[in-house]
C-alpha atoms as a PDB file:
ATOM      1  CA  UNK A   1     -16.092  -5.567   6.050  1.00  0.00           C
ATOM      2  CA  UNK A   2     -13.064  -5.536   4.111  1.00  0.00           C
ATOM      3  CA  UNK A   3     -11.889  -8.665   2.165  1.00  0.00           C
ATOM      4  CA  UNK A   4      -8.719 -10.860   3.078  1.00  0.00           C
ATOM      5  CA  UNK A   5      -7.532  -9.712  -0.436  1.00  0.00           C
ATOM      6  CA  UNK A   6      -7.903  -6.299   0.517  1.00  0.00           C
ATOM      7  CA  UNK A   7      -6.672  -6.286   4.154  1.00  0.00           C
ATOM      8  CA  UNK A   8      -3.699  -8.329   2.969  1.00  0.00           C
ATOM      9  CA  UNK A   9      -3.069  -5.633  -0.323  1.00  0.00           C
ATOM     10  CA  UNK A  10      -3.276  -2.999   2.692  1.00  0.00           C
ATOM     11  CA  UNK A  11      -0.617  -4.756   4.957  1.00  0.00           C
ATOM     12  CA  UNK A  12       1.871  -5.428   1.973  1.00  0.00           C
ATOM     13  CA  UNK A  13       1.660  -1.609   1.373  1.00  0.00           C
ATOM     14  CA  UNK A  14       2.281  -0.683   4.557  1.00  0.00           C
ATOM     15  CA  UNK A  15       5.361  -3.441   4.671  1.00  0.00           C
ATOM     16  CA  UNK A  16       6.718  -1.711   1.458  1.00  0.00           C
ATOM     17  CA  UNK A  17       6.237   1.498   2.979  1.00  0.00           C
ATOM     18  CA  UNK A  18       7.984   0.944   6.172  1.00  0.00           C
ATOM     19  CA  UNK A  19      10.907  -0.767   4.227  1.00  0.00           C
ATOM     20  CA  UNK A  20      11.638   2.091   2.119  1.00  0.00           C
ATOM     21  CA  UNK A  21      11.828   4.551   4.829  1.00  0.00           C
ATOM     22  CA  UNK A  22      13.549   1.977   7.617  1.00  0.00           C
ATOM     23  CA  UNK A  23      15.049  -0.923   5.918  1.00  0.00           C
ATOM     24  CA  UNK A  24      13.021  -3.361   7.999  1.00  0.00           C
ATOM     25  CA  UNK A  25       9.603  -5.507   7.285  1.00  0.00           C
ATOM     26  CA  UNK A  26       6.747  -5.562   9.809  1.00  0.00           C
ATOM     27  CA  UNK A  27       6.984  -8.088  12.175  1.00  0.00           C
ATOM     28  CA  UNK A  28       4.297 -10.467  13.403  1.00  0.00           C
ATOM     29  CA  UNK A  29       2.579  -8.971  15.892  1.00  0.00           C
ATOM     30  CA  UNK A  30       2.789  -5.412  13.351  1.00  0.00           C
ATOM     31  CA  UNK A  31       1.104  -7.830  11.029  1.00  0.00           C
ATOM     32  CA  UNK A  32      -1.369  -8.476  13.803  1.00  0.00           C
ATOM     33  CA  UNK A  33      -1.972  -5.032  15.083  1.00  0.00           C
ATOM     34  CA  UNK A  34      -2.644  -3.789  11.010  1.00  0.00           C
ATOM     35  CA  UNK A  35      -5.327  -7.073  10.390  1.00  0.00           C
ATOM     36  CA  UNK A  36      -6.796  -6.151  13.459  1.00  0.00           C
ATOM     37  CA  UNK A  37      -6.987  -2.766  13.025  1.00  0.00           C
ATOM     38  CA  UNK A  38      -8.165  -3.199   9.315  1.00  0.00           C
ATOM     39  CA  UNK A  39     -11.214  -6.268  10.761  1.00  0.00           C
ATOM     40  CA  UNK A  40     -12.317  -3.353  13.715  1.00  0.00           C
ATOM     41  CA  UNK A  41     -10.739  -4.827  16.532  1.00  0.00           C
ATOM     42  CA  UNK A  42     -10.106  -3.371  19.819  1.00  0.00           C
ATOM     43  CA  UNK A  43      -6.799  -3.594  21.403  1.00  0.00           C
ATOM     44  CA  UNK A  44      -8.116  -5.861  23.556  1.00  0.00           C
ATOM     45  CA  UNK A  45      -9.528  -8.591  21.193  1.00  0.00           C
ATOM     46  CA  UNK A  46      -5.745  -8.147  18.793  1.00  0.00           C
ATOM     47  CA  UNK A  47      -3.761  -8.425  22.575  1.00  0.00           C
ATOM     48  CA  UNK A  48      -5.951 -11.673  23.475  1.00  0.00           C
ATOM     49  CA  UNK A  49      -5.853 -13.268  20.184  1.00  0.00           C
ATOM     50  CA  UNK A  50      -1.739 -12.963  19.874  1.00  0.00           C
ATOM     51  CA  UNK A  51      -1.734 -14.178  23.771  1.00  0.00           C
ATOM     52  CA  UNK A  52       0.156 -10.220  24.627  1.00  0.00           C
ATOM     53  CA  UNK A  53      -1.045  -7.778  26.919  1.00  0.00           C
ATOM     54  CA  UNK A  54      -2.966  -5.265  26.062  1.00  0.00           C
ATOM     55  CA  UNK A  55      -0.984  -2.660  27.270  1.00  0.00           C
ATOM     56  CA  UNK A  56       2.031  -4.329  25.085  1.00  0.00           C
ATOM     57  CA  UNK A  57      -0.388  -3.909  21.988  1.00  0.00           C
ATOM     58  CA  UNK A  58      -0.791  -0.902  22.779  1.00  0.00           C
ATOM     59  CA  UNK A  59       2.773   0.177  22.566  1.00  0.00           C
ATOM     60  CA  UNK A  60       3.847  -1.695  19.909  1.00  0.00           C
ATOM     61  CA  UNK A  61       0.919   0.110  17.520  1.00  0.00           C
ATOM     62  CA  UNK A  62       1.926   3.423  18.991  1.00  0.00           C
ATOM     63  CA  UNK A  63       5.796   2.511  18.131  1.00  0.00           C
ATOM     64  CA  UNK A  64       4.086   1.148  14.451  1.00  0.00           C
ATOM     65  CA  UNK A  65       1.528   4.533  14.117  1.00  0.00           C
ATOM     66  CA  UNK A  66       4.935   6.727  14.068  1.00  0.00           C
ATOM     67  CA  UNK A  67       6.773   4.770  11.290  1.00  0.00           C
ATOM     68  CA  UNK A  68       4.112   4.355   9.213  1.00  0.00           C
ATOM     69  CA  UNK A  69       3.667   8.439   9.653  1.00  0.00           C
ATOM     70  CA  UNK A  70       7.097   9.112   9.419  1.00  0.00           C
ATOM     71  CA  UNK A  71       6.865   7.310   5.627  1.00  0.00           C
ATOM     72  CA  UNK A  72       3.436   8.753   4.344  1.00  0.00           C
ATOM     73  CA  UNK A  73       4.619  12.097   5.722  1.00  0.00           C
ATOM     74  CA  UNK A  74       1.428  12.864   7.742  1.00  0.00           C
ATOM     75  CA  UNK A  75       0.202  12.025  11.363  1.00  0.00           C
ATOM     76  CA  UNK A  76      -1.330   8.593  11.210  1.00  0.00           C
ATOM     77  CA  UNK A  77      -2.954   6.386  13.793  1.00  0.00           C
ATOM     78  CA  UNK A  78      -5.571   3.626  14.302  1.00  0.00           C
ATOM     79  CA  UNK A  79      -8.219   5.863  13.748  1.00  0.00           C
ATOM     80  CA  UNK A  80      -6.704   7.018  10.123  1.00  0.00           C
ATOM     81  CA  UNK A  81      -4.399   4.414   8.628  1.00  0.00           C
ATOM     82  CA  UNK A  82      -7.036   3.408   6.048  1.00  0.00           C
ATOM     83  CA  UNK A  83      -8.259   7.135   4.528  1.00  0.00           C
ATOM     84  CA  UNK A  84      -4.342   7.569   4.710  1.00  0.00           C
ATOM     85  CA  UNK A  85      -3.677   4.870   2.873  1.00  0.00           C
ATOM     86  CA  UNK A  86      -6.013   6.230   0.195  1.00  0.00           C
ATOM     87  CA  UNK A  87      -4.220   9.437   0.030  1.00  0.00           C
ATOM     88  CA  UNK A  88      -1.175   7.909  -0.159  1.00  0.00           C
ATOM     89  CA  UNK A  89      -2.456   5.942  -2.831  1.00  0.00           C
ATOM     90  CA  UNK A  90      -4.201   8.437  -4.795  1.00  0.00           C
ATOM     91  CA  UNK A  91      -1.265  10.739  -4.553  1.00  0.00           C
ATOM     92  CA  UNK A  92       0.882   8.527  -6.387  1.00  0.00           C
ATOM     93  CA  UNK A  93      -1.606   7.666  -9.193  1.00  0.00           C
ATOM     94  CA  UNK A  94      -1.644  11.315  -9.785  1.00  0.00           C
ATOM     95  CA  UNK A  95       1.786  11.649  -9.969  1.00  0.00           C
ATOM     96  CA  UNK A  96       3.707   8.831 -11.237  1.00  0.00           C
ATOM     97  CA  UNK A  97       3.831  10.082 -14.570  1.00  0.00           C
ATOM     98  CA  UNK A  98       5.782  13.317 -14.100  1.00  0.00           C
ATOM     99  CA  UNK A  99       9.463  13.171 -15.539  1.00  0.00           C
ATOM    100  CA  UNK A 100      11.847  14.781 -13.118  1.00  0.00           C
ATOM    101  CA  UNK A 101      13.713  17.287 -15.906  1.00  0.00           C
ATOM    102  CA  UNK A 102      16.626  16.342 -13.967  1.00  0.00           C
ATOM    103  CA  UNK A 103      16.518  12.753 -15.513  1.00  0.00           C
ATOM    104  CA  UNK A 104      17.241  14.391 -18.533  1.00  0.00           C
ATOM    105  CA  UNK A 105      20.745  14.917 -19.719  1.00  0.00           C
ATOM    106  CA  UNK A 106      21.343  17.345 -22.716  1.00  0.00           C
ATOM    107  CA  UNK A 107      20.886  15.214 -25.158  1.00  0.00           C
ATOM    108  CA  UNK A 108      17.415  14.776 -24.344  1.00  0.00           C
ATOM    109  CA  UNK A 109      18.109  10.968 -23.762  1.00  0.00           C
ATOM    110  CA  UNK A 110      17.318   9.793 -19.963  1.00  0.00           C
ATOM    111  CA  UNK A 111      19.770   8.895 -17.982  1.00  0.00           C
ATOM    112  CA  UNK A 112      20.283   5.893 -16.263  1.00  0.00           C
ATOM    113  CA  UNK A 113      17.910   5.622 -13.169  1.00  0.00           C
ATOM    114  CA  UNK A 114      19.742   4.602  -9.777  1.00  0.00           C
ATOM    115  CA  UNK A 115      17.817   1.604  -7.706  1.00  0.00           C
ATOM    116  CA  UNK A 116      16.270   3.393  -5.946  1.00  0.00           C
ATOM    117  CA  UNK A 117      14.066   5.471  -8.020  1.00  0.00           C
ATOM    118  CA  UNK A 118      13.399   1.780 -10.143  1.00  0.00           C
ATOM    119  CA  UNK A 119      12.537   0.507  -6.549  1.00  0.00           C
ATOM    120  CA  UNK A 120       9.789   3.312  -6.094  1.00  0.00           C
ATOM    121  CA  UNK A 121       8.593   2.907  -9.413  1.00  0.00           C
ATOM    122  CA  UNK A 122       8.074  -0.776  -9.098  1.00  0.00           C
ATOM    123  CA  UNK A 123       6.045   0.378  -5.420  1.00  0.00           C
ATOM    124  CA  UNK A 124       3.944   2.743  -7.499  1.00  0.00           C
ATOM    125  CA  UNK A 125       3.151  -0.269  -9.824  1.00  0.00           C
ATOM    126  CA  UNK A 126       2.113  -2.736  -7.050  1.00  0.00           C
ATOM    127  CA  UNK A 127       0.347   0.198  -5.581  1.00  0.00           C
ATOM    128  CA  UNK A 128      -1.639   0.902  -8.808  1.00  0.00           C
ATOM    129  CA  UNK A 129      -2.429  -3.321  -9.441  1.00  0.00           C
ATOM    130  CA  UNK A 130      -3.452  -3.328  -5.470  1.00  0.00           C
ATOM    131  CA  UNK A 131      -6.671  -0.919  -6.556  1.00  0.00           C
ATOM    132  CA  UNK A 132      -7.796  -2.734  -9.966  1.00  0.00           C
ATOM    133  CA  UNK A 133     -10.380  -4.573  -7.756  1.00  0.00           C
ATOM    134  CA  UNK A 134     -11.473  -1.942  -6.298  1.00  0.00           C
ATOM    135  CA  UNK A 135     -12.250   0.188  -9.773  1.00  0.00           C
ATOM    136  CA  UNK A 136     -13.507  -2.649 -10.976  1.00  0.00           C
ATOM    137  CA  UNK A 137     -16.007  -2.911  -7.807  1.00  0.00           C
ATOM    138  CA  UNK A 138     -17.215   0.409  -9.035  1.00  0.00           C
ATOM    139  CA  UNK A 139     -17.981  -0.995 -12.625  1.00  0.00           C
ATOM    140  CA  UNK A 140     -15.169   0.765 -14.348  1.00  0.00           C
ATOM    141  CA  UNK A 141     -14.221  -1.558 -17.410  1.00  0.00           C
ATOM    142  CA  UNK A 142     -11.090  -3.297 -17.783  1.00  0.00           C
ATOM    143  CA  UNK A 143      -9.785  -0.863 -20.699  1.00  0.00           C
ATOM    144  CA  UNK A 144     -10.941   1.975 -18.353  1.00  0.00           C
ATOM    145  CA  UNK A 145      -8.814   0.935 -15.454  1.00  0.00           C
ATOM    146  CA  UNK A 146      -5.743   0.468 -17.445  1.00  0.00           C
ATOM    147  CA  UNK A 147      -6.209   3.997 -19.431  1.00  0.00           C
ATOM    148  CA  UNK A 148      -6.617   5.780 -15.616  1.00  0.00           C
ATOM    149  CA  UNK A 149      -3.889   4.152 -13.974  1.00  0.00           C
ATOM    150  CA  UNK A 150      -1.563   4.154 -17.160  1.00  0.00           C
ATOM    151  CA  UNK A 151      -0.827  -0.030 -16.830  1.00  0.00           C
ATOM    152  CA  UNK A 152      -1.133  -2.185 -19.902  1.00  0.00           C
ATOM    153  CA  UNK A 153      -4.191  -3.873 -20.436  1.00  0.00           C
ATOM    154  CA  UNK A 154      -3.000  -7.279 -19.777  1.00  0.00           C
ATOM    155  CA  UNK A 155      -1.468  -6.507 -16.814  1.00  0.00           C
ATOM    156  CA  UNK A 156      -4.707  -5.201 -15.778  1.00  0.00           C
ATOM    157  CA  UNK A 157      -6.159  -7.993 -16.921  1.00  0.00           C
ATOM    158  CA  UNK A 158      -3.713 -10.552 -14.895  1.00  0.00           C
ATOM    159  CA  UNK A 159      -4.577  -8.631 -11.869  1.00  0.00           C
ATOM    160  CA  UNK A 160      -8.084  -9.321 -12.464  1.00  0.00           C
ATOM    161  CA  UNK A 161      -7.867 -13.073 -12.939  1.00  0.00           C
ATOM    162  CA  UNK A 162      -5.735 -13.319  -9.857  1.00  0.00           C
ATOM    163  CA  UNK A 163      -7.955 -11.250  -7.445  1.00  0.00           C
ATOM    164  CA  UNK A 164     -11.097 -13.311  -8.768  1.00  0.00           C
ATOM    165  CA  UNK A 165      -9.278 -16.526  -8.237  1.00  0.00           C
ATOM    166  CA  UNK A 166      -8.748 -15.473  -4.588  1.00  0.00           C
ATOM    167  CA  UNK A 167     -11.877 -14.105  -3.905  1.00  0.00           C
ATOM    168  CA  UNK A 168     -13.567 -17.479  -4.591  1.00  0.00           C
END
């Protein structure tokens, strides 16, 4: 069973997600279908518990299923979201630290960045902070977290204290 912590670090990813790619957040019931979907639910148990119809749930997590695959790139579903999720997250750990060349002018200093490459850094940072707890779970040390993820140590640190402060 997954933690609030982490079913709420797992919606707020998919949010950010879906906002990069459509310019909206999830609504309510999106909320709903993800929690429930993250907790095991049936369709049934996520329809009766936000007083829909199944058959609306239904459709409204098919409608979510293809934006959230249209933003990871890859077919997702209820099934899948969470070992997507992962790759998704993985992925960018693994690659957040290449320099596009083309940021370089020829004076070797780096250009300005537009927003929107600042905006997907800062979304690679939250991703990287959303998986401290779970490295830590593992009994990787603080200092090891921070050297794998690149992240300064006391921001590792802070993401620590907060996720033990909720978890209590």
């Amino acid at each position: 069973m997954m933690s609030l912590f982490e079913v709420q670090s797992l919606i707020s990813t998919v949010d950010k997600l879906i906002f990069s790619h459509t310019g909206e957040h999830l609504d309510d019931l999106e909320t709903a279908i993800l929690e429930g979907t993250f907790e095991h639910q049936k369709y049934a148990e996520i329809a009766q518990n936000n007083y829909r119809s199944e058959k609306y749930v239904k459709d409204i997590a098919g409608q979510l299923w293809k934006k959230v695959s249209k933003a990871l790139g890859e077919d997702v579903s209820k099934s899948n979201i969470k070992s997507s999720l992962q790759r998704y997250h993985y992925s960018n750990f693994h690659n957040c630290d290449i320099v596009n060349i083309s940021q370089v002018d020829r004076n070797n200093s780096f250009t300005e960045l537009s927003d929107n490459n600042n905006q997907q850094n800062k979304i690679k940072q939250e991703a990287k902070l959303e998986i401290v707890s779970e490295l830590i779970k593992e009994g990787l040390t603080v200092e090891k977290v921070s050297k794998i993820l690149n992240l300064p140590l006391e921001l590792v640190q802070k993401e620590i204290n907060m996720y033990r402060g909720l978890s209590h």
